[in-house]
C-alpha atoms as a PDB file:
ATOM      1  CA  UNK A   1      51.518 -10.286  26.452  1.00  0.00           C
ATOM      2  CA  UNK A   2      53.039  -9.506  23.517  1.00  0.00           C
ATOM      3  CA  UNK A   3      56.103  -7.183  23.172  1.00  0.00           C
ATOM      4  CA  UNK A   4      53.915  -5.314  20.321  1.00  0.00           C
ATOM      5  CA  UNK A   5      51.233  -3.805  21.703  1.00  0.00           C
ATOM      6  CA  UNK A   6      50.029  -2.546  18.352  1.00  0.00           C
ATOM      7  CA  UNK A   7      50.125  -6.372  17.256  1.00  0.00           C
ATOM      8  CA  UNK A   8      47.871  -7.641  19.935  1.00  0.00           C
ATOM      9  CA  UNK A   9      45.136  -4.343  19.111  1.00  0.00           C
ATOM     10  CA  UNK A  10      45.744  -5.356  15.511  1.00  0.00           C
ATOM     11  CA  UNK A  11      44.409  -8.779  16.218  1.00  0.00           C
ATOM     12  CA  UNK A  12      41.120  -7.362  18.289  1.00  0.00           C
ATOM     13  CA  UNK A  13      40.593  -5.004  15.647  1.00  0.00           C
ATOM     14  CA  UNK A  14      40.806  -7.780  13.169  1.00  0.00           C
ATOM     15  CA  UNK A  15      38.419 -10.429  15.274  1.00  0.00           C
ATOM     16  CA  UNK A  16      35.673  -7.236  16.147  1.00  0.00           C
ATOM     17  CA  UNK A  17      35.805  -6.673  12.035  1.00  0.00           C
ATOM     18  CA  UNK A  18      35.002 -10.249  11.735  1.00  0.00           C
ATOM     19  CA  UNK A  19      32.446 -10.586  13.983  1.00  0.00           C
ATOM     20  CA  UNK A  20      30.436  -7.768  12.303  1.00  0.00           C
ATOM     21  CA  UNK A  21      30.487  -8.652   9.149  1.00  0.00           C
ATOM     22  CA  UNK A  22      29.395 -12.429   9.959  1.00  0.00           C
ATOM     23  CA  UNK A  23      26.486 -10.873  12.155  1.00  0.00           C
ATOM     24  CA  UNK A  24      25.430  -8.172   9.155  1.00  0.00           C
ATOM     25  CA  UNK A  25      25.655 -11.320   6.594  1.00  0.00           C
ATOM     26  CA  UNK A  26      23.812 -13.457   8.953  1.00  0.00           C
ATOM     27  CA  UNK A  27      21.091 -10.707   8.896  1.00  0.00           C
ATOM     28  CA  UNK A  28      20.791  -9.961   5.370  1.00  0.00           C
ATOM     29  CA  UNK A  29      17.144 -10.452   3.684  1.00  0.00           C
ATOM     30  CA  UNK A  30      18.580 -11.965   1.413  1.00  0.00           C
ATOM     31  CA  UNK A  31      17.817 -16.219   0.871  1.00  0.00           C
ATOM     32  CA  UNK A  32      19.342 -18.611  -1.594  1.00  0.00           C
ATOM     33  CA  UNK A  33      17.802 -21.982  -2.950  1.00  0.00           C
ATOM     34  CA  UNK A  34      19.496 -24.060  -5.329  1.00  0.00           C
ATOM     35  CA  UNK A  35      16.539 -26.250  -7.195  1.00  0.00           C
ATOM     36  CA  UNK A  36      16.588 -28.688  -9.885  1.00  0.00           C
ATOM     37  CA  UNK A  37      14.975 -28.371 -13.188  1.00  0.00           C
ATOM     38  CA  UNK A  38      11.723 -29.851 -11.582  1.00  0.00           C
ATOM     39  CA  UNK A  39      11.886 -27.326  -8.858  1.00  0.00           C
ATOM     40  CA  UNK A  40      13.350 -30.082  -6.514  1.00  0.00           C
ATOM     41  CA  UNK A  41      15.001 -27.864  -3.621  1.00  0.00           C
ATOM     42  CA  UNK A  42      18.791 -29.390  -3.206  1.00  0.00           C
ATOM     43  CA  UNK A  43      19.594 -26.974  -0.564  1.00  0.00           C
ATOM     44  CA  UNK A  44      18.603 -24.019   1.524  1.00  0.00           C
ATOM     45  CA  UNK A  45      20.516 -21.466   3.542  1.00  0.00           C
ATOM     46  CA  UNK A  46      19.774 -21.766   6.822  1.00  0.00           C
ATOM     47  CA  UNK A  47      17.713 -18.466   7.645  1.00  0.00           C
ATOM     48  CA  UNK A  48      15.484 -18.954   4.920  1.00  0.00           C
ATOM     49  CA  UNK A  49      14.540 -22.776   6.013  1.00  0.00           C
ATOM     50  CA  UNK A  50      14.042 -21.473   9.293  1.00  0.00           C
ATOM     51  CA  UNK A  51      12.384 -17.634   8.121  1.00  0.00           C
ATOM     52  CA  UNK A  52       9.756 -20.443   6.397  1.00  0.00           C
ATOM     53  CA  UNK A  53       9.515 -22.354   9.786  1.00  0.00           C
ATOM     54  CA  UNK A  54      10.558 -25.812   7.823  1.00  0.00           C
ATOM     55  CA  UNK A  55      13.251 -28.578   9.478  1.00  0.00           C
ATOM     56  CA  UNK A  56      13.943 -29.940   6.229  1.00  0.00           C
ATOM     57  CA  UNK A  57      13.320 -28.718   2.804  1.00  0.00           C
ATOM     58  CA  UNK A  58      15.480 -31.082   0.579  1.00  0.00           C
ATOM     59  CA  UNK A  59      13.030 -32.402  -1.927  1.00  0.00           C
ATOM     60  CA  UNK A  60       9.849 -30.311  -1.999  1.00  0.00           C
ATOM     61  CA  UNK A  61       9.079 -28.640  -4.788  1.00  0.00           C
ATOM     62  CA  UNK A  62       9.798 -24.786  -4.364  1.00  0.00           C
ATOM     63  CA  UNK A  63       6.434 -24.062  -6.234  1.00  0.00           C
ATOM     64  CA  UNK A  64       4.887 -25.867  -2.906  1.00  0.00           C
ATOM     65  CA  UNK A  65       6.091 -22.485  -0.988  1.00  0.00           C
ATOM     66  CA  UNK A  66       4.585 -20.206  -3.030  1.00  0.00           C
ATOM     67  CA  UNK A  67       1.309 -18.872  -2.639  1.00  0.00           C
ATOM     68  CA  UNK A  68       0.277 -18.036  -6.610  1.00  0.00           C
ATOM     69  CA  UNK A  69       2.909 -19.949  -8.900  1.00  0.00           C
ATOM     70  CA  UNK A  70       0.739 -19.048 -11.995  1.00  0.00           C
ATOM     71  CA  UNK A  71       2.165 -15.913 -12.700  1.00  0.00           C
ATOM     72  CA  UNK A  72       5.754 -16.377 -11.692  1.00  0.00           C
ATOM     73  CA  UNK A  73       7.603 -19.708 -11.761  1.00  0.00           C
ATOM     74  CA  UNK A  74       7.609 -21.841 -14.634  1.00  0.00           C
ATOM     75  CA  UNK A  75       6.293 -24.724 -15.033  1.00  0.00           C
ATOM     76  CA  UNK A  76      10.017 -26.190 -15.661  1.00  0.00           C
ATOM     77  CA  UNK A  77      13.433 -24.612 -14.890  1.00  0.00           C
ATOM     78  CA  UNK A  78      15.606 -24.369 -17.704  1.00  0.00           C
ATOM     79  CA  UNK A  79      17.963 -21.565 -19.507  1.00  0.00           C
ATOM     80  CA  UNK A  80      14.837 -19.625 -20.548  1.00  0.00           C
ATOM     81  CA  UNK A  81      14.310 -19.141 -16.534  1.00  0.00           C
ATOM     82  CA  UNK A  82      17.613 -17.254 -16.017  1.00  0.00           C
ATOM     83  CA  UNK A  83      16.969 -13.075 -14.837  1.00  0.00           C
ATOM     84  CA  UNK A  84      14.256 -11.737 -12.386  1.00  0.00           C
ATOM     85  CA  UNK A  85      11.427 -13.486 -11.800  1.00  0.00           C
ATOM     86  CA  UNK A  86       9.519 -10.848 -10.176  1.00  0.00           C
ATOM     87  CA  UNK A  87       7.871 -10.260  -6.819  1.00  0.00           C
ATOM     88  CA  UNK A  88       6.926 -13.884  -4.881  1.00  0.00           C
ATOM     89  CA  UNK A  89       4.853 -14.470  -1.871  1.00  0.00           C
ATOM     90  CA  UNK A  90       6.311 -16.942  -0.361  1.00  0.00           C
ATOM     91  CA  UNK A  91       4.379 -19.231   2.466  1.00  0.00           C
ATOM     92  CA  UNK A  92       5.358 -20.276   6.049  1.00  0.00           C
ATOM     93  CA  UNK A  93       4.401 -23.232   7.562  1.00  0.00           C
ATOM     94  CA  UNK A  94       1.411 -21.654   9.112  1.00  0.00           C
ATOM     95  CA  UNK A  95       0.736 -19.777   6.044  1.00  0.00           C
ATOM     96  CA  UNK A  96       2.108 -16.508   6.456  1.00  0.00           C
ATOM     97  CA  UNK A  97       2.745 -14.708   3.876  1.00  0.00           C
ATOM     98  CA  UNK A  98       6.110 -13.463   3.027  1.00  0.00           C
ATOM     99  CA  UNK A  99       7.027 -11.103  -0.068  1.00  0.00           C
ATOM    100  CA  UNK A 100      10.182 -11.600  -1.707  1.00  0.00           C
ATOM    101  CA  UNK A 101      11.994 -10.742  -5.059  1.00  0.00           C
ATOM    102  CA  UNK A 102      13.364 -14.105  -7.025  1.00  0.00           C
ATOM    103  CA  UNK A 103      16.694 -13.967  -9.311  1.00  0.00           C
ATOM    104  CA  UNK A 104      16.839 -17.161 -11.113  1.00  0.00           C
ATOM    105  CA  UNK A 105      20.356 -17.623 -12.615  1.00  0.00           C
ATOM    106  CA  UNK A 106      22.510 -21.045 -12.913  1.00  0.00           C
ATOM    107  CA  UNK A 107      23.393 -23.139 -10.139  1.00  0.00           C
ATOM    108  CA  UNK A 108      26.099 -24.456  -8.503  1.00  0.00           C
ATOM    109  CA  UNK A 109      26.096 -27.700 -10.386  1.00  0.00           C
ATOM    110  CA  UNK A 110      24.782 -28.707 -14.053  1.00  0.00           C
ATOM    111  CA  UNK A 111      21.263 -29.142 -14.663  1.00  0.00           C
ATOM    112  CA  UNK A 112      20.594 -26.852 -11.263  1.00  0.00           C
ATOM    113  CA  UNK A 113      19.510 -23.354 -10.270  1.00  0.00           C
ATOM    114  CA  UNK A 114      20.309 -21.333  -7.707  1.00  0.00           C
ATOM    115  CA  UNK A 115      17.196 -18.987  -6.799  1.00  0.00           C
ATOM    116  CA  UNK A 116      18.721 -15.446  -5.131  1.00  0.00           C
ATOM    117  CA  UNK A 117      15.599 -14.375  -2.986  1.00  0.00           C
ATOM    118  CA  UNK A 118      15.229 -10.800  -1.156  1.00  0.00           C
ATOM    119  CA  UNK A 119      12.880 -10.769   1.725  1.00  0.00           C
ATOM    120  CA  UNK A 120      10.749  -7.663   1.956  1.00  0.00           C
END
């Protein structure tokens, strides 16, 4: 025990804060997919490969998740992509649908594009 009883409350204080927010992050709606400019995913967050009921999605083609591509995603990612690209249904792997909203805007790395989505 320490001599500082504040300290040690402090420190609980500090680990309960902590917990929470990693919990209300870990809950968020929110998805992010970083794609190529072929629409080659490079990586997933976790809840969103498993909110799509995938193991892996490194590789597929984004537009493969999406249940009408014709009016939202471009044929080809580039600078002209960047902004809102609108309300998506996205698929499951037993084809339910799921709405989201899709921010395109520039990836982690060149010639990538990291794809903000918010699950409805």
């Amino acid at each position: 025990m320490s001599s500082f009883p504040e300290f040690d409350n402090a420190k609980l204080m500090i680990a309960a804060s902590v917990r929470h927010c990693r919990n209300t992050v870990e809950d968020l709606p929110v998805g992010q997919i970083v794609v190529d400019e072929r629409g080659a995913i490079r990586s997933i967050d976790l809840p969103t490969q498993r909110l799509l009921g995938l193991e892996t999605l490194n590789g597929v083609l984004v537009f493969e998740l999406v249940a009408d591509v014709s009016n939202v995603f471009p044929s080809k990612f580039s600078a002209a992509t960047f902004g809102d690209l609108g309300v998506v249904q996205f698929l499951s792997i037993n084809k339910t649908e799921i709405s989201s909203r899709v921010v395109c805007v520039p990836g982690p790395h060149p010639g990538t594009f990291l794809l903000s989505v918010v699950f409805s």
